[in-house]
C-alpha atoms as a PDB file:
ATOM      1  CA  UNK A   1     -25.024 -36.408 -32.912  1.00  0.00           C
ATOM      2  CA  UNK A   2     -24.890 -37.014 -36.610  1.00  0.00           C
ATOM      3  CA  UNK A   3     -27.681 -38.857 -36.595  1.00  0.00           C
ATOM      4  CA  UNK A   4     -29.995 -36.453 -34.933  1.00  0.00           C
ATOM      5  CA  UNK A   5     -28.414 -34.072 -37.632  1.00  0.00           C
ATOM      6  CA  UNK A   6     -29.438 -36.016 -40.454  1.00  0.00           C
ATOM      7  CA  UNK A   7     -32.866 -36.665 -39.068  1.00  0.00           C
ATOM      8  CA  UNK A   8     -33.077 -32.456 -39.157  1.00  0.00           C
ATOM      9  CA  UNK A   9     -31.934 -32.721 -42.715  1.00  0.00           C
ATOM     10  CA  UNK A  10     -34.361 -34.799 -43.960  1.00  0.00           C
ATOM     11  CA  UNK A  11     -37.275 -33.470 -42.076  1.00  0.00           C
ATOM     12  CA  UNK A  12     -36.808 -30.228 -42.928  1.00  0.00           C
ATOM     13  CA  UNK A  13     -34.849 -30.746 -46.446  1.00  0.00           C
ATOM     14  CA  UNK A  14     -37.218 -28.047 -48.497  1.00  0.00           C
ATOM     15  CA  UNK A  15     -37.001 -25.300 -45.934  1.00  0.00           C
ATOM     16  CA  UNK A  16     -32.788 -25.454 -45.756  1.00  0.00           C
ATOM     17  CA  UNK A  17     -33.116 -25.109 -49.043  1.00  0.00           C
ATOM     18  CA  UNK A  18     -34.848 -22.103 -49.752  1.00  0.00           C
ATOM     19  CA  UNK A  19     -33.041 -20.473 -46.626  1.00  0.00           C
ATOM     20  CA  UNK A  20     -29.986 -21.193 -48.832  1.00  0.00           C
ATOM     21  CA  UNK A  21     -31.713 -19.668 -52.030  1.00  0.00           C
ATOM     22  CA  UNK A  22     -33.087 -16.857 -49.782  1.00  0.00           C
ATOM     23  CA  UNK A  23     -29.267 -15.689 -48.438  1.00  0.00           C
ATOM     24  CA  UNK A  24     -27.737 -15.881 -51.716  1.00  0.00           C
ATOM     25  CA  UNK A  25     -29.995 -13.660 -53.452  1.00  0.00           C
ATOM     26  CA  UNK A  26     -29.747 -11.146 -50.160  1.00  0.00           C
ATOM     27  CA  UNK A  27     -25.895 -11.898 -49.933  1.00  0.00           C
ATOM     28  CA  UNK A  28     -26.050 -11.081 -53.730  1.00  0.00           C
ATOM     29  CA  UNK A  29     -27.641  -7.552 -53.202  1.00  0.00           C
ATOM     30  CA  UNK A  30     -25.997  -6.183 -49.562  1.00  0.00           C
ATOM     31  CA  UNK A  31     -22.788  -7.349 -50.716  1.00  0.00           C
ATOM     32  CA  UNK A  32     -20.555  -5.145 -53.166  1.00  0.00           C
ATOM     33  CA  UNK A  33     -19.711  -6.051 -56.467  1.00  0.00           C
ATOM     34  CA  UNK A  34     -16.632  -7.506 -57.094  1.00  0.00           C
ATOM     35  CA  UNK A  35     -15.231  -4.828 -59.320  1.00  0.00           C
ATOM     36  CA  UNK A  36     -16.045  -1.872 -56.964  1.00  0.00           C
ATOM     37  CA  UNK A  37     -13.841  -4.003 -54.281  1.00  0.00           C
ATOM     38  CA  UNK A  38     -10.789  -4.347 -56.503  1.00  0.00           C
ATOM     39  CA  UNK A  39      -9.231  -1.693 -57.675  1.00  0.00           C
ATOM     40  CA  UNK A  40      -6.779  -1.677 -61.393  1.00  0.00           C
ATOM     41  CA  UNK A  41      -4.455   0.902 -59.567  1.00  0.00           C
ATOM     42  CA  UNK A  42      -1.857  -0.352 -57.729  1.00  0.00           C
ATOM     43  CA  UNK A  43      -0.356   2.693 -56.580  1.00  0.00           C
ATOM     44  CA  UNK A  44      -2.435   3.447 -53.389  1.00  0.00           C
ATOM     45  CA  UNK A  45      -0.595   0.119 -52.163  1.00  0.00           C
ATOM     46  CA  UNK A  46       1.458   1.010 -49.088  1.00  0.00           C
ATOM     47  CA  UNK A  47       4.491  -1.503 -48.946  1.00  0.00           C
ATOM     48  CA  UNK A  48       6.378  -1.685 -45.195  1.00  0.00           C
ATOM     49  CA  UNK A  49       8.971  -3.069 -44.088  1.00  0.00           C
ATOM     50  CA  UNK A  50       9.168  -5.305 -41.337  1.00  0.00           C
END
């Protein structure tokens, strides 16, 4: 199995990579920003007890 693997690998080395370069730059511009996730305002935390 991890043979056959590594055979796909190395065949078709240049076209994983620029899937890899393709998704980040799309994951990059779908994806929110990391300061419009987290928030500096603590206060809309609900805390519950269990």
């Amino acid at each position: 199995m991890f043979e056959a693997l590594a055979r796909f690998d190395i065949r078709f080395r240049w076209v994983i990579v620029v899937v890899w370069i393709i998704a980040a730059i799309a994951l990059s511009r779908l994806l929110p920003s990391l300061s419009s996730v987290t928030q500096s305002n603590n206060a809309q935390l609900v805390w519950t007890r269990l």
